[in-house]
Protein backbone atom coordinates (compact mmCIF):
# COMPACT_ATOMS: atom_id res chain seq x y z
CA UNK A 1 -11.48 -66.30 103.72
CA UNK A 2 -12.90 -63.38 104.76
CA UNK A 3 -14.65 -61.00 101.70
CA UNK A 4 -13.69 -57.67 102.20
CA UNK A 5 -16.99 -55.12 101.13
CA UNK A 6 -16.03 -53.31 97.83
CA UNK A 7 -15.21 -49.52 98.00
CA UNK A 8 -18.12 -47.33 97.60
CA UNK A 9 -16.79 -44.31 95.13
CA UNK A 10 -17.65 -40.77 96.00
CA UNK A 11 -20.03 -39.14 93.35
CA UNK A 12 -17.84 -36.57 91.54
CA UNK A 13 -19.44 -33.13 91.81
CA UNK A 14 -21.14 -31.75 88.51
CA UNK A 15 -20.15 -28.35 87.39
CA UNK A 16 -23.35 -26.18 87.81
CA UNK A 17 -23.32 -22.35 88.02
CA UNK A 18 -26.27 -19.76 89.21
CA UNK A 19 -26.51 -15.81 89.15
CA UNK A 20 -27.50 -13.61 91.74
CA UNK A 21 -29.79 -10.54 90.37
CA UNK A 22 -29.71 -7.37 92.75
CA UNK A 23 -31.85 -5.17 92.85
CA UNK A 24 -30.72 -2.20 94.58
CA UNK A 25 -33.50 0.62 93.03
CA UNK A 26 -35.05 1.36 96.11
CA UNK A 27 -33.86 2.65 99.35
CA UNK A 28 -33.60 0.35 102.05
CA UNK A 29 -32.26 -3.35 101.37
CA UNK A 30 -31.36 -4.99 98.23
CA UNK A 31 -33.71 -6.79 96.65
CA UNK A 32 -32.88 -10.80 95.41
CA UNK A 33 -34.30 -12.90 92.66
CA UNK A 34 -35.05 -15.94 94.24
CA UNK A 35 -37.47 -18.77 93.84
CA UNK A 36 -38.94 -22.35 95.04
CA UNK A 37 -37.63 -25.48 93.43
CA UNK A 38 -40.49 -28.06 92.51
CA UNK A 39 -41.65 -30.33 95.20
CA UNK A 40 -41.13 -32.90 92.66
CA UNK A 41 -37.54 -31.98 91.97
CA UNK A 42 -34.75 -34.80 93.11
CA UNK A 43 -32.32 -32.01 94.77
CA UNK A 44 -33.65 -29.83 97.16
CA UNK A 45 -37.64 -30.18 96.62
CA UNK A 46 -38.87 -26.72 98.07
CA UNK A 47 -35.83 -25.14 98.60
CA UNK A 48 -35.79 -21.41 97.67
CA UNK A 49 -32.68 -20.70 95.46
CA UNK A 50 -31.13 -18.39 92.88
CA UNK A 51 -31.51 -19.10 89.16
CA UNK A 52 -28.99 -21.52 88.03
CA UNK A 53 -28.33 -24.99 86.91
CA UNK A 54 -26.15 -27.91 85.67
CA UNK A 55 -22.91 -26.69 82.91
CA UNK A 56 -24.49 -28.14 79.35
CA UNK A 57 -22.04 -29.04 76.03
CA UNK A 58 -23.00 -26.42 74.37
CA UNK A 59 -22.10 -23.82 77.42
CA UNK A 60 -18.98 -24.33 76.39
CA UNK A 61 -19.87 -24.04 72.45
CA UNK A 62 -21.43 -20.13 73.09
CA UNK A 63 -19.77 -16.93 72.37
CA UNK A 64 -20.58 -14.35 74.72
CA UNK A 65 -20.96 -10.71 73.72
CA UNK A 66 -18.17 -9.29 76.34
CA UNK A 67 -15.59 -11.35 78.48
CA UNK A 68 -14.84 -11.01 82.11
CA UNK A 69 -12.71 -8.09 83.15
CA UNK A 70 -11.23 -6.62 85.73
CA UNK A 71 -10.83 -8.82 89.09
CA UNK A 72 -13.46 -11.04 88.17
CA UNK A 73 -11.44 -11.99 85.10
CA UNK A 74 -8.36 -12.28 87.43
CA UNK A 75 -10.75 -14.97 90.37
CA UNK A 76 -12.11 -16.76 87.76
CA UNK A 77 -9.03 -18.01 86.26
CA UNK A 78 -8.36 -19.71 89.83
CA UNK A 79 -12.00 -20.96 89.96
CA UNK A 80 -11.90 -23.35 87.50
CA UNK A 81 -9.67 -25.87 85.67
CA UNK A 82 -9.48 -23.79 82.22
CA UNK A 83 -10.16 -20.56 80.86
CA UNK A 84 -12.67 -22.29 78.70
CA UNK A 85 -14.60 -23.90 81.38
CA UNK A 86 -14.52 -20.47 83.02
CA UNK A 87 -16.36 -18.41 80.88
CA UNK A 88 -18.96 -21.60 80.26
CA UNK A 89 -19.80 -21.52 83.89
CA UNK A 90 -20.55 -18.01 83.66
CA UNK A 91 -22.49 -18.65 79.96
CA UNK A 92 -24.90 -21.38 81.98
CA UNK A 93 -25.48 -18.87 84.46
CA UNK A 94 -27.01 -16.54 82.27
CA UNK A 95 -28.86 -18.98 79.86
CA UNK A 96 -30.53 -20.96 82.75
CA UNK A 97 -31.41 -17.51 84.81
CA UNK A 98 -33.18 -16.42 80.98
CA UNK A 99 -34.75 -20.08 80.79
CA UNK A 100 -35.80 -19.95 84.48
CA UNK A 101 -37.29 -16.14 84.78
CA UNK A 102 -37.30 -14.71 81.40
CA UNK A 103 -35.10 -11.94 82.49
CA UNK A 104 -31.22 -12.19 80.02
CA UNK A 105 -28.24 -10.20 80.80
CA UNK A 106 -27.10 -9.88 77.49
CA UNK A 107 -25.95 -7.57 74.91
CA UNK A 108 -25.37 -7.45 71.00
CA UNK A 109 -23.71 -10.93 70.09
CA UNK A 110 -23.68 -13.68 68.03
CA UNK A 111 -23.99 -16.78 70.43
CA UNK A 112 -22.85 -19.21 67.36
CA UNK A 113 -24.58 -21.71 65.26
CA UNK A 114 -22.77 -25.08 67.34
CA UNK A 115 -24.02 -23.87 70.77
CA UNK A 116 -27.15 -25.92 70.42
CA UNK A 117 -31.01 -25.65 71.25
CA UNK A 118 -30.15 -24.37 74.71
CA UNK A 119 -28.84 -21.13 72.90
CA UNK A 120 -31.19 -20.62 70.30
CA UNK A 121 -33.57 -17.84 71.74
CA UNK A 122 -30.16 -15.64 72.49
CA UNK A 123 -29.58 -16.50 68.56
CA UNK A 124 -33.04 -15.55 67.16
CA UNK A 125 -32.16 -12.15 69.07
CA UNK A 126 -29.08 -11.42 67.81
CA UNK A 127 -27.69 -11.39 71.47
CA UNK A 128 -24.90 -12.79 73.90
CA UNK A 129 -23.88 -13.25 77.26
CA UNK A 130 -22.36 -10.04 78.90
CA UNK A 131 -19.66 -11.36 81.11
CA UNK A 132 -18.60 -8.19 82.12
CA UNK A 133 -21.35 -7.44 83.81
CA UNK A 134 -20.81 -10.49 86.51
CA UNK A 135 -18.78 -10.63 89.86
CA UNK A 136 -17.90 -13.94 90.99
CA UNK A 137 -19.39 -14.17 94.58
CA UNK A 138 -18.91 -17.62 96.32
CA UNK A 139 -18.46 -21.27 95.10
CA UNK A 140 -19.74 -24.58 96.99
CA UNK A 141 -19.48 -28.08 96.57
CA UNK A 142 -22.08 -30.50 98.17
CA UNK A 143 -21.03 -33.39 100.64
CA UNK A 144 -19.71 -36.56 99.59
CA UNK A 145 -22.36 -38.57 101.37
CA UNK A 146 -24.73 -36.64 98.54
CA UNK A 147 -26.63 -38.76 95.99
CA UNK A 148 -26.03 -35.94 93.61
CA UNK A 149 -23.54 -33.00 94.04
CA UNK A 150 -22.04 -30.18 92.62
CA UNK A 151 -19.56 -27.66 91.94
CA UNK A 152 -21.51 -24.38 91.54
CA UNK A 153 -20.25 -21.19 91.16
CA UNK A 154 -22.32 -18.48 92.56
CA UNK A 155 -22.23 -14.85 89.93
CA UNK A 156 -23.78 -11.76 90.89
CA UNK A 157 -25.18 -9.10 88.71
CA UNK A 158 -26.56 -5.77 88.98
CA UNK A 159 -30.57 -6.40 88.20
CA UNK A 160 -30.92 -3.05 86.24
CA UNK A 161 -28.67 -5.03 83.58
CA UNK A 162 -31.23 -7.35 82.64
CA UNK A 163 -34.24 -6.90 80.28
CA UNK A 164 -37.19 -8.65 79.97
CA UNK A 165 -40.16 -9.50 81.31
CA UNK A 166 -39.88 -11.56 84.40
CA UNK A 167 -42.01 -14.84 83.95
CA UNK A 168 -41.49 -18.14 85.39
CA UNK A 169 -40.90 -21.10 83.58
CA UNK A 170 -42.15 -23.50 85.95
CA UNK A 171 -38.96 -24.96 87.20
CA UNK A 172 -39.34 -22.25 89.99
CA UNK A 173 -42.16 -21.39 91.96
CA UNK A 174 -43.13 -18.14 94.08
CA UNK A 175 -40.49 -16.57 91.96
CA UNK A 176 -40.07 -12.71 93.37
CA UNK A 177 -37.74 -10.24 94.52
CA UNK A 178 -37.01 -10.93 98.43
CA UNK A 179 -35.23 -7.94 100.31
CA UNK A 180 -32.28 -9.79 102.33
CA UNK A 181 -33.82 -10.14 105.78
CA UNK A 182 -37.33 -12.20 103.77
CA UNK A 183 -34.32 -14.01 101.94
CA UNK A 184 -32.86 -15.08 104.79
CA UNK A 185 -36.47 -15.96 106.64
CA UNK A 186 -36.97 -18.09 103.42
CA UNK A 187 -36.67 -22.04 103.85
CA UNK A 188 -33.17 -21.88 102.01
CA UNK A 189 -30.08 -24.69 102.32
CA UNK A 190 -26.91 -23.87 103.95
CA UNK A 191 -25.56 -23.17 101.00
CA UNK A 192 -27.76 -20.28 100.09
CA UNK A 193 -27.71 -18.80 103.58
CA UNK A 194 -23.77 -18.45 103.08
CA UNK A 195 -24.62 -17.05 100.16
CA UNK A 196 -26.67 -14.71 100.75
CA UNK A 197 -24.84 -13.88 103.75
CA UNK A 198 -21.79 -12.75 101.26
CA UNK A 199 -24.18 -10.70 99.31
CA UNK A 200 -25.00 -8.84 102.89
CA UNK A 201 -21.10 -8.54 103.08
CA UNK A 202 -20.49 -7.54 99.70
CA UNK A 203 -22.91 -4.57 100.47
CA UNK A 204 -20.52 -2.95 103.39
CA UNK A 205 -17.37 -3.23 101.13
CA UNK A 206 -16.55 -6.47 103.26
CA UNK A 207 -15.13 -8.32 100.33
CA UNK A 208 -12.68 -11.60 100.79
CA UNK A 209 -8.93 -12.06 99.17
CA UNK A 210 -10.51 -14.84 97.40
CA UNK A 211 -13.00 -16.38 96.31
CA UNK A 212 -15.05 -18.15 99.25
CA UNK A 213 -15.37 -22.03 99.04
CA UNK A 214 -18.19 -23.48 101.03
CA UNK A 215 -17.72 -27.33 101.43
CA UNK A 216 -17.88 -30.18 103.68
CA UNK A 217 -15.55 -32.44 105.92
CA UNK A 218 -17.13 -35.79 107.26
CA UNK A 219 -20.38 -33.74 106.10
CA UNK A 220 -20.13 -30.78 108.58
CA UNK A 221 -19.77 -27.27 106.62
CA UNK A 222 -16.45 -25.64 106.38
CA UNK A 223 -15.52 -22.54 104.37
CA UNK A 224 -12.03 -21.90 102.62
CA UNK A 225 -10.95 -18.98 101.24
């Protein structure tokens, strides 16, 4: 009798979330927050990429300050499973952008006491999340063939909205503002390219219907939406 191999299981993606700061001050190009992950990291060692990182418990725990509104409101409700989980996505955003660069988009809040460590500096400051402030760009889920994949949703936000002092943590290195055309020269994933790419778009009023899905069938890169 002939034993069959068992199945191998695709990874499910984790829910992860990252915000794209503009800065669009000067004349010329916008300007993008951007950095290098650790050569040490296990996903994409040396990768430049926007602030951003895995959904925690307690992103789901934290009040903001403001909800979404507007269309953003309206494209997140299709862009995740629950309303909750929505707004969560959008919470991680901001706390791992603060963690990772020192720079918050926030307002006066109160985060709540059950939101954990994660969401203590926002509480010693008497400040929360502004949701409002954030447009829902692109989402993208890495290939099944991927040791480790996510579901990340991809916010932007107007730079001039955060305060702070911008300092890296260490998580990212070479951490600047990059006008479009340096972003793009930058050694980025495909991911980031796309995304970037709909930031350029964005810029000319060349918005989608909906919300842009960049995935992957048999590993090769498709985009829905």
């Amino acid at each position: 009798m002939t034993v069959q191999p068992p199945v191998a299981r695709g990874i499910r993606p984790r829910d992860a979330a990252s915000l794209v700061l503009i800065d669009t001050a000067e004349e010329g190009e916008p300007r993008i927050l951007m950095g290098r992950r650790h050569s040490r990291m296990k996903f994409v060692p040396d990768a430049f990429v926007f602030p951003g990182g895995k959904l925690d418990a307690g992103d789901l725990l934290a009040k903001p300050a403001t909800p979404f509104t507007g269309e953003t409101a309206k494209r997140m409700e299709r862009a995740a499973s629950a309303r909750a989980t929505a707004q969560a996505l959008a919470m991680a955003a901001i706390r791992e952008t603060f963690e990772e660069t020192g720079l918050i988009l926030a307002g006066p809040g109160h985060v709540g006491t059950d939101a954990g460590a994660g969401w203590q500096p926002f509480l010693e400051r008497g400040l929360a999340p502004r949701l409002d402030l954030l447009e829902i760009v692109a989402r993208a889920i890495t290939p099944a063939s991927s040791p480790i994949r996510f579901h990340a949703r991809f916010f932007a936000a107007d730079a001039a909205a955060a305060t702070g002092e911008l300092q890296g943590s260490g998580e990212l290195e070479d951490l600047g503002w990059y006008t479009l055309t340096e972003a793009l020269k930058l050694p980025v994933i495909d991911v980031t390219e796309f995304v970037l790419n709909e930031i350029a778009r964005r810029q000319t009023n060349q918005t989608r219907p909906r919300i842009p899905l960049y995935c992957y069938r048999n590993d090769k890169p498709i985009v829905r939406g």
